[in-house]
N, C-alpha and C. Protein backbone atom coordinates (compact mmCIF):
# COMPACT_ATOMS: atom_id res chain seq x y z
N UNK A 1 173.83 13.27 -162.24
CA UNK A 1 173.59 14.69 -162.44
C UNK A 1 174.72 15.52 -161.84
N UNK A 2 175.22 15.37 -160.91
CA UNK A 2 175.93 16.01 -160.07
C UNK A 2 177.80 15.49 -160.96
N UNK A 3 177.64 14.72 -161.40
CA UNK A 3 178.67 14.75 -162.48
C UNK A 3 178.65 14.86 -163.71
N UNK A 4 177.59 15.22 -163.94
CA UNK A 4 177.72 15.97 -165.43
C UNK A 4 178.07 17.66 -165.22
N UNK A 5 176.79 18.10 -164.18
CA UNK A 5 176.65 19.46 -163.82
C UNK A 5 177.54 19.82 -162.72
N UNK A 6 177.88 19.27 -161.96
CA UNK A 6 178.39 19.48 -160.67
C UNK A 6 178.03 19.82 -159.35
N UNK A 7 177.89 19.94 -158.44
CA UNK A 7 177.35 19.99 -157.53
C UNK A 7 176.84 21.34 -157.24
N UNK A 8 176.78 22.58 -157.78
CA UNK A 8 176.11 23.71 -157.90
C UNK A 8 175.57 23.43 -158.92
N UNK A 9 175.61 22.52 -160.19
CA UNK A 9 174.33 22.78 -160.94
C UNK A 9 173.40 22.55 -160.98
N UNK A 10 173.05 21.42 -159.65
CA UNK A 10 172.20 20.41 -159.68
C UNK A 10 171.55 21.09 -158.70
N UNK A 11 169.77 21.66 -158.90
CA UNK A 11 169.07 22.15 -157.84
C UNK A 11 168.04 20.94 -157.11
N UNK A 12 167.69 21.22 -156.14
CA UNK A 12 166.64 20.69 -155.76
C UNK A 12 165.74 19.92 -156.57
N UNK A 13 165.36 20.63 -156.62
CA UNK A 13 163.81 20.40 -158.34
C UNK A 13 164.59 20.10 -158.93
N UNK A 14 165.48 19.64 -159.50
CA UNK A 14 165.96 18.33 -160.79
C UNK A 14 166.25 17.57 -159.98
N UNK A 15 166.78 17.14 -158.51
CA UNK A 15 166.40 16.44 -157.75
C UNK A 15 165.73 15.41 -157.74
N UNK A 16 164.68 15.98 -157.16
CA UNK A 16 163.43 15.74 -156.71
C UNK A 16 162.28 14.84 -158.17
N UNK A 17 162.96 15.72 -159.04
CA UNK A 17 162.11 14.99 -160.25
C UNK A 17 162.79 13.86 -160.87
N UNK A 18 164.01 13.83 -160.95
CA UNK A 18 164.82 12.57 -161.21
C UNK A 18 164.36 11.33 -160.41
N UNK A 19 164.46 11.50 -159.14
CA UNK A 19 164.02 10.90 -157.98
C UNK A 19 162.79 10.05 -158.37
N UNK A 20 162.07 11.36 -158.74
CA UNK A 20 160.08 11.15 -158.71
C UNK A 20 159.40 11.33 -157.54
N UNK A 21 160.33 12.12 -156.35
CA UNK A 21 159.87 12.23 -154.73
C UNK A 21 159.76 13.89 -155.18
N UNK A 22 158.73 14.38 -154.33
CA UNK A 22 158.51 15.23 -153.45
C UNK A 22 159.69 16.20 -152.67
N UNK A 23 159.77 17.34 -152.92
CA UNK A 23 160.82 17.80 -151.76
C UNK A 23 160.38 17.25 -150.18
N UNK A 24 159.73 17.16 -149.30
CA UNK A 24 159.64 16.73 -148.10
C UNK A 24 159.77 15.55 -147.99
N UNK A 25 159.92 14.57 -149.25
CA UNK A 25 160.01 13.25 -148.80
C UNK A 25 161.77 13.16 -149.33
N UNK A 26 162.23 14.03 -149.97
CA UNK A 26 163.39 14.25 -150.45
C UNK A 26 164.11 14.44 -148.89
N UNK A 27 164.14 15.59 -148.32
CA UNK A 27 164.70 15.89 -147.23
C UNK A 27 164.16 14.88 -146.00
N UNK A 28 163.24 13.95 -145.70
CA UNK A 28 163.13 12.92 -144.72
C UNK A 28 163.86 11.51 -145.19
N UNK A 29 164.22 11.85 -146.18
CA UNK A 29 165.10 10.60 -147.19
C UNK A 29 166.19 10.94 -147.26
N UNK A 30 166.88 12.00 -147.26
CA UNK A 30 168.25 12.44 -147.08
C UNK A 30 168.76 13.32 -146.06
N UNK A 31 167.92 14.36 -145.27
CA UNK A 31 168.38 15.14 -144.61
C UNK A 31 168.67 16.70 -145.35
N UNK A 32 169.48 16.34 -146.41
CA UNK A 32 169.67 17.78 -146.94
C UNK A 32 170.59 17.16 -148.27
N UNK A 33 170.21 18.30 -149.30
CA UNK A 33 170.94 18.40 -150.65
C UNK A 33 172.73 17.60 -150.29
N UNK A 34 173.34 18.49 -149.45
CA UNK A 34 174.73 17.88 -149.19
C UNK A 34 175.05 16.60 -148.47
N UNK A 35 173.85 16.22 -147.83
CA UNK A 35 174.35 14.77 -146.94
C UNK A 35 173.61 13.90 -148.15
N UNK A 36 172.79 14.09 -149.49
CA UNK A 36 172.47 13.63 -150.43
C UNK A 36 173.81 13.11 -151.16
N UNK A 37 174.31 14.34 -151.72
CA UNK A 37 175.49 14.21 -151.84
C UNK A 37 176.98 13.18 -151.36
N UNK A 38 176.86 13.22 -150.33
CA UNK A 38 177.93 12.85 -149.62
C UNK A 38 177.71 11.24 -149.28
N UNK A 39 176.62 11.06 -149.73
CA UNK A 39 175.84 9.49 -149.93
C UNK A 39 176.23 9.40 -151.46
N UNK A 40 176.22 9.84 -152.49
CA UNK A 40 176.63 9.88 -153.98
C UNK A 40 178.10 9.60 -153.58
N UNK A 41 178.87 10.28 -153.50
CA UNK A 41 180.66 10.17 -152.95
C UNK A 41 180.95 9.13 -152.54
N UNK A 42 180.23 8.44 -151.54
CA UNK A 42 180.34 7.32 -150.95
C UNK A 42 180.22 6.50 -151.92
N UNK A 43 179.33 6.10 -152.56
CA UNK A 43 179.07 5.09 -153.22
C UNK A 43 179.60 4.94 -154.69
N UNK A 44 180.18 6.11 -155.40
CA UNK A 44 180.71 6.34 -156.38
C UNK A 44 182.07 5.79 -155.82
N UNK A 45 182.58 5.96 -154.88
CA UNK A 45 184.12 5.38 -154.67
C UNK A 45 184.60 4.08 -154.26
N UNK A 46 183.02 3.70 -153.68
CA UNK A 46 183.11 2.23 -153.65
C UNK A 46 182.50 1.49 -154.76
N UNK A 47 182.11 2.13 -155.67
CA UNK A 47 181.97 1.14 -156.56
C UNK A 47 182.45 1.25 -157.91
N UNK A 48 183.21 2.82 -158.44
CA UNK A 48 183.93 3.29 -159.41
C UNK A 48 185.60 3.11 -158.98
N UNK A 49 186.19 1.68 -160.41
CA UNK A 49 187.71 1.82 -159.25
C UNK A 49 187.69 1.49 -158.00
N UNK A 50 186.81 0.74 -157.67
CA UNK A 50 186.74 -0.36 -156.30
C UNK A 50 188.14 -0.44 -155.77
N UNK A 51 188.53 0.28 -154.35
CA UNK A 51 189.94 -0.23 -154.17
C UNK A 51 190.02 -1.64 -154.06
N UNK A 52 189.40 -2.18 -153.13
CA UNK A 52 189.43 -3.00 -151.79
C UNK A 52 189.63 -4.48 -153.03
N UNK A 53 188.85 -3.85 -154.49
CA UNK A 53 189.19 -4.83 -155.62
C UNK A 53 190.23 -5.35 -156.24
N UNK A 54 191.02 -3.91 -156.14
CA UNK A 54 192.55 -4.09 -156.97
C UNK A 54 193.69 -3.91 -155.73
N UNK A 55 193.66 -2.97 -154.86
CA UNK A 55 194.83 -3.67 -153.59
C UNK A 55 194.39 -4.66 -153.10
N UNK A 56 194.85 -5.85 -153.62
CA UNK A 56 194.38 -6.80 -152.29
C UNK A 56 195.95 -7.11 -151.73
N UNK A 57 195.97 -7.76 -150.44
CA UNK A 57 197.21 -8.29 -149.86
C UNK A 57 197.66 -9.19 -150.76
N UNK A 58 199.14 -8.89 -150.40
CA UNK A 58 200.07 -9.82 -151.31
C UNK A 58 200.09 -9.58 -152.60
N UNK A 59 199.02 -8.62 -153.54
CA UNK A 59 199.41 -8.25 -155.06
C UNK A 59 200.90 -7.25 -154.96
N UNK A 60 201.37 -7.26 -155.93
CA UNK A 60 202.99 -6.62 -156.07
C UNK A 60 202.04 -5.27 -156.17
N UNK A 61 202.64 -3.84 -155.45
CA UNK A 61 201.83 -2.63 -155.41
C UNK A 61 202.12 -2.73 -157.14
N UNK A 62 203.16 -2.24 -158.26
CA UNK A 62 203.20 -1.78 -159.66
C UNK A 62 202.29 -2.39 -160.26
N UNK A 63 201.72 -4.18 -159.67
CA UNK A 63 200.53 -4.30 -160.54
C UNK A 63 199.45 -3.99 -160.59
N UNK A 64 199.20 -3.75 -159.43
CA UNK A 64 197.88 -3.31 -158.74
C UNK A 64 197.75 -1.56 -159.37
N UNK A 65 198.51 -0.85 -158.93
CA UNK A 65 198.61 0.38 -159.08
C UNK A 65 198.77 0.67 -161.13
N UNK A 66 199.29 -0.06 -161.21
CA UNK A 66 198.92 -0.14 -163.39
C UNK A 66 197.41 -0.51 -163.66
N UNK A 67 197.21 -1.37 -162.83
CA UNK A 67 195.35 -1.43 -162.84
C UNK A 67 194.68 -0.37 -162.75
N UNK A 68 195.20 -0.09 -161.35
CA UNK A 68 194.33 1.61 -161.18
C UNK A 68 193.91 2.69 -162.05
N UNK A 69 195.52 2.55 -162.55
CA UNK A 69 196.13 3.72 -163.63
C UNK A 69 195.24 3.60 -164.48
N UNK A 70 195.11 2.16 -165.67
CA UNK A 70 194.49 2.15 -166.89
C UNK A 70 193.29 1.98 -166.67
N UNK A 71 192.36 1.25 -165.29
CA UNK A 71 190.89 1.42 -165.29
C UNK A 71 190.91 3.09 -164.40
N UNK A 72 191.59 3.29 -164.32
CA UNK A 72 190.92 5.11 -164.30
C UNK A 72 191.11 6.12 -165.92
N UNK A 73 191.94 5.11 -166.46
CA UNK A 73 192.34 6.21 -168.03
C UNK A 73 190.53 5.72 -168.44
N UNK A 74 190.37 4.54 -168.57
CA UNK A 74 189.19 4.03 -169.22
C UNK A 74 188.06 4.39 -168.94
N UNK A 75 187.54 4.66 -167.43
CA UNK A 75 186.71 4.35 -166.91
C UNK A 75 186.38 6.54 -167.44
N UNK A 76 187.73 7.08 -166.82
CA UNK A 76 186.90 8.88 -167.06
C UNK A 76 187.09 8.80 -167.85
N UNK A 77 186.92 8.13 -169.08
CA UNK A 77 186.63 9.06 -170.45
C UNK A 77 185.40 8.12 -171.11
N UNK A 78 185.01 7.06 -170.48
CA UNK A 78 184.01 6.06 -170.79
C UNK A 78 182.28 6.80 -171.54
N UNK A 79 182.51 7.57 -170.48
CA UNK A 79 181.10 8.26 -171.02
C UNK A 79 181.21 10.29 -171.16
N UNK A 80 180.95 10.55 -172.73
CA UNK A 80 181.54 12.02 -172.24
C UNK A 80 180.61 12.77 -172.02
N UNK A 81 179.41 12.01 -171.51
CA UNK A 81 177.90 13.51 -171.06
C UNK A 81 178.62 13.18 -169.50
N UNK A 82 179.39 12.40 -169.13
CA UNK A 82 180.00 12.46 -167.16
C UNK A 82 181.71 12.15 -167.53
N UNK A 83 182.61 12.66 -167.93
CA UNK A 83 183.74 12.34 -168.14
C UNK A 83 184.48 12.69 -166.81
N UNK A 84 186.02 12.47 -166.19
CA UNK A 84 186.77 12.45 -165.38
C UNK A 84 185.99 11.74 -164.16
N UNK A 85 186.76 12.18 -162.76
CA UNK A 85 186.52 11.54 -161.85
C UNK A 85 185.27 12.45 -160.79
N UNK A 86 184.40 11.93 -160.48
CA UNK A 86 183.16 12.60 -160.12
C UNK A 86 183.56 13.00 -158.99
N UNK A 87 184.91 12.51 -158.11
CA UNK A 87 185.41 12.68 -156.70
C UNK A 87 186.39 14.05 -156.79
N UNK A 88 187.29 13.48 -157.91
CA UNK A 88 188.28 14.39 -158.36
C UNK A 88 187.67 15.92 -158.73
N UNK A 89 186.91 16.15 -159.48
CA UNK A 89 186.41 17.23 -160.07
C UNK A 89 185.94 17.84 -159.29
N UNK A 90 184.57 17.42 -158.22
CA UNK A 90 183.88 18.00 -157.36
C UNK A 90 185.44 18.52 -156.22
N UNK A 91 186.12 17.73 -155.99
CA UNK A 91 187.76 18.50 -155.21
C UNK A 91 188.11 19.50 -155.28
N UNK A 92 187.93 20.08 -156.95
CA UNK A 92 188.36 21.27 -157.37
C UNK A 92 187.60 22.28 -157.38
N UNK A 93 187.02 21.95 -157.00
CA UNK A 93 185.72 23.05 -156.67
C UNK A 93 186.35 24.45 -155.56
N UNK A 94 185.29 25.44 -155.63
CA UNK A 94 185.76 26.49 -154.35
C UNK A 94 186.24 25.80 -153.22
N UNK A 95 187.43 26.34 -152.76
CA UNK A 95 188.33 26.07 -151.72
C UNK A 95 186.90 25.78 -150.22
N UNK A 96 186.12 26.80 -149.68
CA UNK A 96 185.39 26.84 -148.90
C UNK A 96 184.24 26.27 -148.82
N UNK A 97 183.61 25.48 -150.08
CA UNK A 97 182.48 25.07 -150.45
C UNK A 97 182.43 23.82 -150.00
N UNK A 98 181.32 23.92 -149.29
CA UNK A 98 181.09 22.12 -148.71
C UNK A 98 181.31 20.76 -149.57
N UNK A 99 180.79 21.23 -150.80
CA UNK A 99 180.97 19.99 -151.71
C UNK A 99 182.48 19.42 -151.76
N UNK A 100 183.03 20.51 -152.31
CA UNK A 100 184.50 20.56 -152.47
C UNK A 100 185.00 19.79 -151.12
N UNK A 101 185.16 20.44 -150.05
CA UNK A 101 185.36 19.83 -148.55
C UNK A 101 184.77 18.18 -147.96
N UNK A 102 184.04 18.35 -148.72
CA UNK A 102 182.96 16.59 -148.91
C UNK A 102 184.01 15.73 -150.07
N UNK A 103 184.47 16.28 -151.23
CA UNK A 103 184.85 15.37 -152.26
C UNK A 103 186.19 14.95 -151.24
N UNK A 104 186.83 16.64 -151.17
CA UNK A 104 188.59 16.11 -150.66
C UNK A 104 188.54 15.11 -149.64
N UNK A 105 187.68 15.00 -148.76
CA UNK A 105 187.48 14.21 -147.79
C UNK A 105 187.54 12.94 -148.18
N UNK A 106 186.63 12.48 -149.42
CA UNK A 106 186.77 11.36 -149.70
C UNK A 106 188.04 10.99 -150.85
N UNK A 107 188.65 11.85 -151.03
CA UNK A 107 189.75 11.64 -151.95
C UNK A 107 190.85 11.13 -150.88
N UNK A 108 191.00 11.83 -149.87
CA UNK A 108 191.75 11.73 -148.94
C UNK A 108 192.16 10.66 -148.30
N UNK A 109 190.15 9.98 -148.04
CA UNK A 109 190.56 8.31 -147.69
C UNK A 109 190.82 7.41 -148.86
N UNK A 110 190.66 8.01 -150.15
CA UNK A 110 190.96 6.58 -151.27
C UNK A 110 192.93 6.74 -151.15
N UNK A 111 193.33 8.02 -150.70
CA UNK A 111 194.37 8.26 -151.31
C UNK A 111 195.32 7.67 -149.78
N UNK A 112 194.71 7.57 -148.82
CA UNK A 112 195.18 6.46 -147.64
C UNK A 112 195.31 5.08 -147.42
N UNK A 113 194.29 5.04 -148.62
CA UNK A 113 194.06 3.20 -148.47
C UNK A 113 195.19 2.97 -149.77
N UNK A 114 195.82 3.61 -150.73
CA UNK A 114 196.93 3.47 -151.41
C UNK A 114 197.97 3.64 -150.56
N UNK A 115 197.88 5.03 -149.92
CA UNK A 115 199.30 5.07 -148.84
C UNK A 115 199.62 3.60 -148.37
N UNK A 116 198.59 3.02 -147.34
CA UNK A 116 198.73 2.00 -146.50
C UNK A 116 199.14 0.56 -147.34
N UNK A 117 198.72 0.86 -148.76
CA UNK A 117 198.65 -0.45 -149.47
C UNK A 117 200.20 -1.00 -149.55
N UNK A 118 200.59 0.35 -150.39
CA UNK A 118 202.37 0.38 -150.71
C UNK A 118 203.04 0.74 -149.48
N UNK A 119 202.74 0.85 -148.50
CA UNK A 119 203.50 0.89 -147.19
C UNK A 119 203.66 -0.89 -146.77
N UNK A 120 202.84 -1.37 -146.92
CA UNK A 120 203.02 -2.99 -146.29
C UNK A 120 204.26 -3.40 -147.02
N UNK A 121 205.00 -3.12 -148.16
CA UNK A 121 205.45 -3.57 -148.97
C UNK A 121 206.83 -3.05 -149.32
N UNK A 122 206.49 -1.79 -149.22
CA UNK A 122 207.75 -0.40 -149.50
C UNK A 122 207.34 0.96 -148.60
N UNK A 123 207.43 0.98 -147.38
CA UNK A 123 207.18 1.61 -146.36
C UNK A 123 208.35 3.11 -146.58
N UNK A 124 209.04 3.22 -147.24
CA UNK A 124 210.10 4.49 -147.51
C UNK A 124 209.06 4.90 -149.18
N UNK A 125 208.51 4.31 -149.77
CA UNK A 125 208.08 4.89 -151.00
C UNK A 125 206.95 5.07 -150.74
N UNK A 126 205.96 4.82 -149.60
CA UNK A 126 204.85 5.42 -149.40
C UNK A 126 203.94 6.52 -149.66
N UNK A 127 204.90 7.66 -149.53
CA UNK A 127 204.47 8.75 -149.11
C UNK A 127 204.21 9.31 -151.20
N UNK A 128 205.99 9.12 -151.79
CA UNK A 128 206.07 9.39 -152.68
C UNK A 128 205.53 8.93 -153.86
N UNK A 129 205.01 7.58 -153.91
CA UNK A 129 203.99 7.28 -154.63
C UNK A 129 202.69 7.41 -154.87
N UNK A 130 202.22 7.30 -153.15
CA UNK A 130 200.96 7.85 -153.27
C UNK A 130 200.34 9.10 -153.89
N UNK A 131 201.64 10.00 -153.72
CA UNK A 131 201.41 11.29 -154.35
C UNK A 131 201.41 11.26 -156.10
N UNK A 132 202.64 10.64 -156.23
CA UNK A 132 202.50 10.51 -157.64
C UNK A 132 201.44 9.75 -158.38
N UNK A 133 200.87 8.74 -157.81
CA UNK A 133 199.34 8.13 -157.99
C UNK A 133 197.91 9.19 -158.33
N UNK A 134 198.33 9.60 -156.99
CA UNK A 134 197.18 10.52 -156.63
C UNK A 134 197.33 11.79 -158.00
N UNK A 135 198.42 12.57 -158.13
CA UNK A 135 198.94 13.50 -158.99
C UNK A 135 198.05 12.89 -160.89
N UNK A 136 198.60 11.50 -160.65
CA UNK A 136 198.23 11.32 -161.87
C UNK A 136 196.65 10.89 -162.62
N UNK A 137 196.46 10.68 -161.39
CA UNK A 137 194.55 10.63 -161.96
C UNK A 137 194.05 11.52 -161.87
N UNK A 138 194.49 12.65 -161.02
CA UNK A 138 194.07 13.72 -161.06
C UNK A 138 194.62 14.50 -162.48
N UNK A 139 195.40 14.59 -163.42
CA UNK A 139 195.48 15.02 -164.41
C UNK A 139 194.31 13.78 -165.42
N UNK A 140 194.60 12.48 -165.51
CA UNK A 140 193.94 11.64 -166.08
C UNK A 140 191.98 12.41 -166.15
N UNK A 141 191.68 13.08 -164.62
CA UNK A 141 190.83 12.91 -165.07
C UNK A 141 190.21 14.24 -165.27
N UNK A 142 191.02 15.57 -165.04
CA UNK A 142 191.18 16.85 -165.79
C UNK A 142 191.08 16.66 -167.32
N UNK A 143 191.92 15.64 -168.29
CA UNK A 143 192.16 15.52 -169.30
C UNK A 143 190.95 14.83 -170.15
N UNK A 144 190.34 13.83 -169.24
CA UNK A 144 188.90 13.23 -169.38
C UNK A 144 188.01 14.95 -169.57
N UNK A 145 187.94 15.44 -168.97
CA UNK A 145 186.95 16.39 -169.04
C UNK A 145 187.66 17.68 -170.34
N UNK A 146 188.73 17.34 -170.69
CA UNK A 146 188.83 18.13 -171.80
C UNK A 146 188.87 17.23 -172.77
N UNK A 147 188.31 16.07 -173.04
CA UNK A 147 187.61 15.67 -174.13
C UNK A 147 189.12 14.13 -174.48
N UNK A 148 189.81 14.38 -173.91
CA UNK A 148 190.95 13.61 -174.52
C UNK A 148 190.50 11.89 -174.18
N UNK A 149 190.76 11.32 -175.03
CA UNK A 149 189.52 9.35 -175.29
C UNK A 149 190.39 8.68 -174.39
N UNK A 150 189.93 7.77 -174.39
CA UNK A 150 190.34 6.34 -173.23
C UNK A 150 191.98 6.12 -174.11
N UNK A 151 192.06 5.84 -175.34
CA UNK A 151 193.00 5.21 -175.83
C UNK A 151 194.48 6.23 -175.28
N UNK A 152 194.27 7.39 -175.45
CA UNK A 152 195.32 8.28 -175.55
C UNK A 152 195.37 8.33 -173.73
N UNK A 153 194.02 8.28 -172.81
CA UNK A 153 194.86 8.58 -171.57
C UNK A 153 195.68 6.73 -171.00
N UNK A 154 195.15 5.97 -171.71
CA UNK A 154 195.74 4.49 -171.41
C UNK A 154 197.13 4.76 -172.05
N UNK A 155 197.38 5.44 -172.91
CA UNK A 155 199.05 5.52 -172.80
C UNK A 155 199.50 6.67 -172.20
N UNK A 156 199.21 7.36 -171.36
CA UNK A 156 199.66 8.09 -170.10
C UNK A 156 199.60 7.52 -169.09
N UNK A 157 198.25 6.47 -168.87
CA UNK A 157 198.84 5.62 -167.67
C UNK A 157 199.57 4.66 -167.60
N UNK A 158 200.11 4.23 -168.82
CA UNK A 158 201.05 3.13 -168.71
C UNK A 158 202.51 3.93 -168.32
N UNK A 159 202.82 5.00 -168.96
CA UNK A 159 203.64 5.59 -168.49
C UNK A 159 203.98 5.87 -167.50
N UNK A 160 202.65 6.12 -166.96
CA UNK A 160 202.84 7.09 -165.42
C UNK A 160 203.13 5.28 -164.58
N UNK A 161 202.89 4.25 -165.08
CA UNK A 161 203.56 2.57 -164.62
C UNK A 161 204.59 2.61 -164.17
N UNK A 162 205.37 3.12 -165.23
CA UNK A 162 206.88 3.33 -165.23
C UNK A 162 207.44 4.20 -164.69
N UNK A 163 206.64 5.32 -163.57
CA UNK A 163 207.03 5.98 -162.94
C UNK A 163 206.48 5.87 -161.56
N UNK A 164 205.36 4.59 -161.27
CA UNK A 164 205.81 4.05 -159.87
C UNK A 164 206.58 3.19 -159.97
N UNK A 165 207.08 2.16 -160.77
CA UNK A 165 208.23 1.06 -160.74
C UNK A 165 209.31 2.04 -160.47
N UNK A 166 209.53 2.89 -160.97
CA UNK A 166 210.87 3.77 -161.11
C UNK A 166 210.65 4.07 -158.77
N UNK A 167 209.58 4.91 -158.68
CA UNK A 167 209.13 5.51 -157.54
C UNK A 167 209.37 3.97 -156.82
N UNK A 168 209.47 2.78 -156.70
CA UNK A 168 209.18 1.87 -156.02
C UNK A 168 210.83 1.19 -155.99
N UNK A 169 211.41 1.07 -156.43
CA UNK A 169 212.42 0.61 -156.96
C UNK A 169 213.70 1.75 -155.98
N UNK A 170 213.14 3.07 -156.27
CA UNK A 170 214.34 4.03 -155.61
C UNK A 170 215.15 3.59 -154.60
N UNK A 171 216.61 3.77 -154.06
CA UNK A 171 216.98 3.90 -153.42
C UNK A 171 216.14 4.58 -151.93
N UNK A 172 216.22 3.62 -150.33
CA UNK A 172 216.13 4.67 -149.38
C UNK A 172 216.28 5.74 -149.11
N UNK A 173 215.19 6.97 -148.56
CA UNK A 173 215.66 8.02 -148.58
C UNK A 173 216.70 8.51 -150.21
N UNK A 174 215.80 8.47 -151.29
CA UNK A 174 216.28 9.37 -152.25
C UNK A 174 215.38 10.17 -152.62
């Protein structure tokens, strides 16, 4: 619900009835709408695009990171009543809004455990890949939510391949 609608569209009472609980057994079961939430985040990132699946030690980062790329082209456009990234989107939300502050949070650690991945390996392209990683699913999954299919963003992420090999490959300090 909260990725179809987003995290302001989703009230209580659709909640609660999805559920089949009670508001009071809702809030002794979660605490509150946002730590509800922030249990959704969690578990959407460990199990959508599993890092811990595709960095493992010793994979070459360009293969691992082309994985990423094309099971994130596939995966946000897989279904279009929930298209893009349920982490990503809720990010973009109001600057001040808890949700928003809840998603970046967890964007933040997926986008560390890439830092750290390509650091074991290429410790000067760290910084600049991660960004360009990060940069590109985040359009991948903007583009998911404007309707664009798996096939067409799988050839943007193969591209965007060729622009961490390029990013990985650079000269020190360029």
């Amino acid at each position: 619900m909260f990725h179809a609608r987003g995290y302001e569209g989703v009230g209580l009472a659709a909640l609660t009835e999805a559920l089949g609980i009670k508001p009071p057994s809702f809030y002794k079961a979660f605490g509150s709408k946002a730590e509800f939430f922030a249990r959704i985040l969690e578990r959407y990132s460990r199990s959508v695009l599993a890092l811990e699946d595709i960095l493992l030690p010793g994979r070459p980062p360009a293969e691992a990171l082309a994985e990423l790329l094309e099971g994130a082209a596939v995966t946000y456009a897989r279904d279009p009543q929930q298209p893009g990234c349920l982490v990503l989107e809720a990010a973009r939300g109001c600057a001040g809004a808890e949700s928003a502050i809840m998603a970046r949070r967890t964007a933040a650690q997926r986008r560390n455990q890439i830092r750290e991945f390509v650091a074991l390996t290429h410790p000067d392209a760290a910084d600049s890949v991660t960004d360009y990683v990060a940069s590109v699913m985040s359009g991948l999954s903007a583009s998911a939510r404007e309707g664009t299919g798996a096939a067409r963003l799988t050839v943007v992420a193969r591209a965007a391949t060729e622009g961490v090999r390029a990013l990985l490959a650079a000269p020190k300090n360029a």
